[in-house]
PDB file of N, CA and C in Angstrom:
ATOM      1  N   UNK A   1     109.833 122.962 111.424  1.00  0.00           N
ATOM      2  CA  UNK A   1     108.905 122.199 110.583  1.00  0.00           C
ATOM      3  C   UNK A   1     107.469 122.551 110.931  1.00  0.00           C
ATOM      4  N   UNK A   2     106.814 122.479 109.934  1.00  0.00           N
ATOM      5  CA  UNK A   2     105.463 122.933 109.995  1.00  0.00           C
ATOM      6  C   UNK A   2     104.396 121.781 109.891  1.00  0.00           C
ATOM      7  N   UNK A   3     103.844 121.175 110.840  1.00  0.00           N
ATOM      8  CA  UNK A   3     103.068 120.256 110.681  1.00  0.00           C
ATOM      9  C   UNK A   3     102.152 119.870 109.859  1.00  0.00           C
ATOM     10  N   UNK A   4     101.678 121.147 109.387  1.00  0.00           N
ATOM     11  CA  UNK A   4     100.488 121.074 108.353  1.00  0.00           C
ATOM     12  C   UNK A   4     100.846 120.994 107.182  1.00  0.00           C
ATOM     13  N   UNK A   5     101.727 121.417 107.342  1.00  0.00           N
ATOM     14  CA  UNK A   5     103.305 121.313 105.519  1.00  0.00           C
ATOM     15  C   UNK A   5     103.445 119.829 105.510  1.00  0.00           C
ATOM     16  N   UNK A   6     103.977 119.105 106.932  1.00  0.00           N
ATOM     17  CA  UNK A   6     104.067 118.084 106.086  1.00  0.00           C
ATOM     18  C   UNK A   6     102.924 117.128 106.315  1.00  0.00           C
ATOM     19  N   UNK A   7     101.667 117.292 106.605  1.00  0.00           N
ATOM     20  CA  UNK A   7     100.677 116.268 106.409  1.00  0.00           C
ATOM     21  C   UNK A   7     100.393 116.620 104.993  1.00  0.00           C
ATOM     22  N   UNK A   8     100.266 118.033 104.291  1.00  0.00           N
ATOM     23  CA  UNK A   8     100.259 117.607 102.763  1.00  0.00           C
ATOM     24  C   UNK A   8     100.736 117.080 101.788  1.00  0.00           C
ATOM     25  N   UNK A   9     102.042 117.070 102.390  1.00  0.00           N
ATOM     26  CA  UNK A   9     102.950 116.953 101.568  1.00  0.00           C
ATOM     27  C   UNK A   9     103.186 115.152 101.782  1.00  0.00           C
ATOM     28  N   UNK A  10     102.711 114.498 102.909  1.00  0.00           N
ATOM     29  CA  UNK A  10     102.122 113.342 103.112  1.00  0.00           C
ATOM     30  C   UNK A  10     101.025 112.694 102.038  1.00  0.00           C
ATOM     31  N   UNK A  11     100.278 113.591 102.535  1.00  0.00           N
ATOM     32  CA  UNK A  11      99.015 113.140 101.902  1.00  0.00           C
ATOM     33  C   UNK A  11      99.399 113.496  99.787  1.00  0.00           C
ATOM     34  N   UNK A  12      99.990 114.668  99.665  1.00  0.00           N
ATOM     35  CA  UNK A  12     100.248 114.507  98.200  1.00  0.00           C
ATOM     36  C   UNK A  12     101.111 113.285  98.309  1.00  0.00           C
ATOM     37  N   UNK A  13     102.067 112.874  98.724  1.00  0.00           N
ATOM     38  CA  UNK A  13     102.502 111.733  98.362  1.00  0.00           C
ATOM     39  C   UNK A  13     101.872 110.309  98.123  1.00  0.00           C
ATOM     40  N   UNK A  14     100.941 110.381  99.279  1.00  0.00           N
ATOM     41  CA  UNK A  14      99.956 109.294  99.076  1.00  0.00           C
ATOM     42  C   UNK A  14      98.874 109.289  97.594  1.00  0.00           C
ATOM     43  N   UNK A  15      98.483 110.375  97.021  1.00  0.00           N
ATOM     44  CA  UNK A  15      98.253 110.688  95.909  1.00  0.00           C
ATOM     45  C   UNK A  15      98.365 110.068  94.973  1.00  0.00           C
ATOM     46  N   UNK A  16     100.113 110.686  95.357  1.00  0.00           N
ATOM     47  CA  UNK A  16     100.946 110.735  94.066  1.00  0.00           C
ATOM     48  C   UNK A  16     100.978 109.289  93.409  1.00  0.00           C
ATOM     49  N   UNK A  17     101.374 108.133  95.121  1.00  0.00           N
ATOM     50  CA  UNK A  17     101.646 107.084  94.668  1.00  0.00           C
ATOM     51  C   UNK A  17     100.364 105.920  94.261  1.00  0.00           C
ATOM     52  N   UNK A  18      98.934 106.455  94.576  1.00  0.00           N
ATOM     53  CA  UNK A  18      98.200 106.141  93.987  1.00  0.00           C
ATOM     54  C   UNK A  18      97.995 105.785  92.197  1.00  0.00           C
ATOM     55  N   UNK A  19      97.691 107.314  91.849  1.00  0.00           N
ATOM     56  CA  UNK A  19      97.759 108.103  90.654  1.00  0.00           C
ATOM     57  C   UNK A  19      98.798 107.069  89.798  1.00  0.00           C
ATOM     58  N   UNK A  20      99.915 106.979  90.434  1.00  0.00           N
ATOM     59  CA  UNK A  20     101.222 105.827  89.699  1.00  0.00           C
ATOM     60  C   UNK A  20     100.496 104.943  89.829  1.00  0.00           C
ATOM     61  N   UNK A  21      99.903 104.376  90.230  1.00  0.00           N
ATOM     62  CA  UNK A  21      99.781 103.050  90.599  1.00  0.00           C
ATOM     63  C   UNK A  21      98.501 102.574  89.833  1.00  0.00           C
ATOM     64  N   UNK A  22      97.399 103.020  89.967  1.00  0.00           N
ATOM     65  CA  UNK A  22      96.497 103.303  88.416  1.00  0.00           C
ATOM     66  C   UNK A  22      96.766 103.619  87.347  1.00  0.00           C
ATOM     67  N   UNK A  23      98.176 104.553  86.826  1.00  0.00           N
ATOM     68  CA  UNK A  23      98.439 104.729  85.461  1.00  0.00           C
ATOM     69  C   UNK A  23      99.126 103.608  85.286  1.00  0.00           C
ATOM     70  N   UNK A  24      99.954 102.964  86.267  1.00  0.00           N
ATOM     71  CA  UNK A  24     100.738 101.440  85.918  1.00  0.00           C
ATOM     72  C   UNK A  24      99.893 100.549  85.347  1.00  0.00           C
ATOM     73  N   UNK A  25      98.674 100.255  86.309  1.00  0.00           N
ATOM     74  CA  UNK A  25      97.879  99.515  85.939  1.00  0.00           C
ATOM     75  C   UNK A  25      97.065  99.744  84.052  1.00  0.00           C
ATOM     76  N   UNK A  26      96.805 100.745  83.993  1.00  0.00           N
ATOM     77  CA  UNK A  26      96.283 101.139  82.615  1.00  0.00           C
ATOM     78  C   UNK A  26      97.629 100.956  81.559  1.00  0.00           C
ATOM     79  N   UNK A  27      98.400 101.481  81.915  1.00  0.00           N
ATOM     80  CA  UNK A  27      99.460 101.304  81.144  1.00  0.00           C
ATOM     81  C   UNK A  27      99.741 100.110  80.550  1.00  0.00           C
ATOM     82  N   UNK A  28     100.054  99.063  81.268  1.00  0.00           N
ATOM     83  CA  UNK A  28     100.358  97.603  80.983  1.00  0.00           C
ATOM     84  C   UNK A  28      99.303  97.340  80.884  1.00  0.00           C
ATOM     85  N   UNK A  29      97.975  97.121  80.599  1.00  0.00           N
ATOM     86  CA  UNK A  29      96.576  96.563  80.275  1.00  0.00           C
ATOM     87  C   UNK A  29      96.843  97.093  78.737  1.00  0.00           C
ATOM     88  N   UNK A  30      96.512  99.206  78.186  1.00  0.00           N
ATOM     89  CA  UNK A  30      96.839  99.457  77.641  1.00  0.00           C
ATOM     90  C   UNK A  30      98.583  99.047  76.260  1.00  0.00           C
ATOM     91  N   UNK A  31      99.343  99.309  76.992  1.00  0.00           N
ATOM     92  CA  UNK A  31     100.311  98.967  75.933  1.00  0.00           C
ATOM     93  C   UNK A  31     101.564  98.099  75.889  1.00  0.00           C
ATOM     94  N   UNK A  32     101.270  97.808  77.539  1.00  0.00           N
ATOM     95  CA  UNK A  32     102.531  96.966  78.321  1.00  0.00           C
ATOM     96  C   UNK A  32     104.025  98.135  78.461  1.00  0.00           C
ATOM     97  N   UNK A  33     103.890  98.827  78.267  1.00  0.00           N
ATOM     98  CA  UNK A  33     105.228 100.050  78.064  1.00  0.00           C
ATOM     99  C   UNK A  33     105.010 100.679  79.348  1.00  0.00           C
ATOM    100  N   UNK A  34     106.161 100.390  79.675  1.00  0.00           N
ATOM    101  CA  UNK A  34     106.730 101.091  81.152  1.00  0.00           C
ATOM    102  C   UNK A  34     106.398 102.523  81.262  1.00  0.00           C
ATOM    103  N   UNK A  35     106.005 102.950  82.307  1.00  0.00           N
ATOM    104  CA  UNK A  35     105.564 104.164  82.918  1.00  0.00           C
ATOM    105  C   UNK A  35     106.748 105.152  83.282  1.00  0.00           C
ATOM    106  N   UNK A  36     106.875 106.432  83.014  1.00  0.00           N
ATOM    107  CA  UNK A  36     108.158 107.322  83.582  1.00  0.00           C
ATOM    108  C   UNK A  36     107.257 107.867  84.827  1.00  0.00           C
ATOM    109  N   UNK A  37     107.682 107.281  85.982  1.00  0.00           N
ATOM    110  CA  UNK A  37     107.044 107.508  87.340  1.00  0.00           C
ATOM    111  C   UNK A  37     108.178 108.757  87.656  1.00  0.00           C
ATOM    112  N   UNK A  38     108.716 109.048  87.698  1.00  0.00           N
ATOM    113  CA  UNK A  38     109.761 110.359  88.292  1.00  0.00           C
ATOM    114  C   UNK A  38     109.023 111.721  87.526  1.00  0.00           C
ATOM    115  N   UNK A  39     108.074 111.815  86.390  1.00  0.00           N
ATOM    116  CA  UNK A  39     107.532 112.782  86.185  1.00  0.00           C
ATOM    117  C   UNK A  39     106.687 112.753  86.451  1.00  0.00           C
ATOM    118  N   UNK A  40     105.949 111.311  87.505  1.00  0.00           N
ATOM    119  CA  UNK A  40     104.622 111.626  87.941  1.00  0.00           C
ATOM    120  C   UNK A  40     105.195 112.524  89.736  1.00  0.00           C
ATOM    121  N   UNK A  41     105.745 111.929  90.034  1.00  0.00           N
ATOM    122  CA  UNK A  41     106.549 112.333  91.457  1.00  0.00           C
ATOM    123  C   UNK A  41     107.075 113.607  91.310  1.00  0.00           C
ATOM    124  N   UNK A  42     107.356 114.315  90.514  1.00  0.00           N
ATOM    125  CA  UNK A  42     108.219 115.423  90.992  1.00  0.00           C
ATOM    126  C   UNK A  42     106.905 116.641  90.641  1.00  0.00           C
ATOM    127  N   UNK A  43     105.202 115.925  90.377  1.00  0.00           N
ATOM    128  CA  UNK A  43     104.318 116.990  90.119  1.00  0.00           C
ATOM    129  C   UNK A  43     104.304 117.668  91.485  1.00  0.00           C
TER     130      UNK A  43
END
């Protein structure tokens, strides 16, 4: 394992689950319609 591999891959996750977590929020303000989070995760 490569340490620096996985602090990005950390830190993209932390991102990632941001990014979800603001489009959730817009989303349901916006249209109330559920978010497909597995195509935000597998960017």
């Amino acid at each position: 394992w490569n340490a620096d591999a996985v602090e990005k891959r950390e830190f993209a996750g932390k991102k990632a689950k941001l990014a979800a977590a603001e489009l959730g929020k817009l989303s349901r303000r916006v249209s109330g319609k559920p978010v497909n989070f597995n195509a935000i995760c597998h960017h």
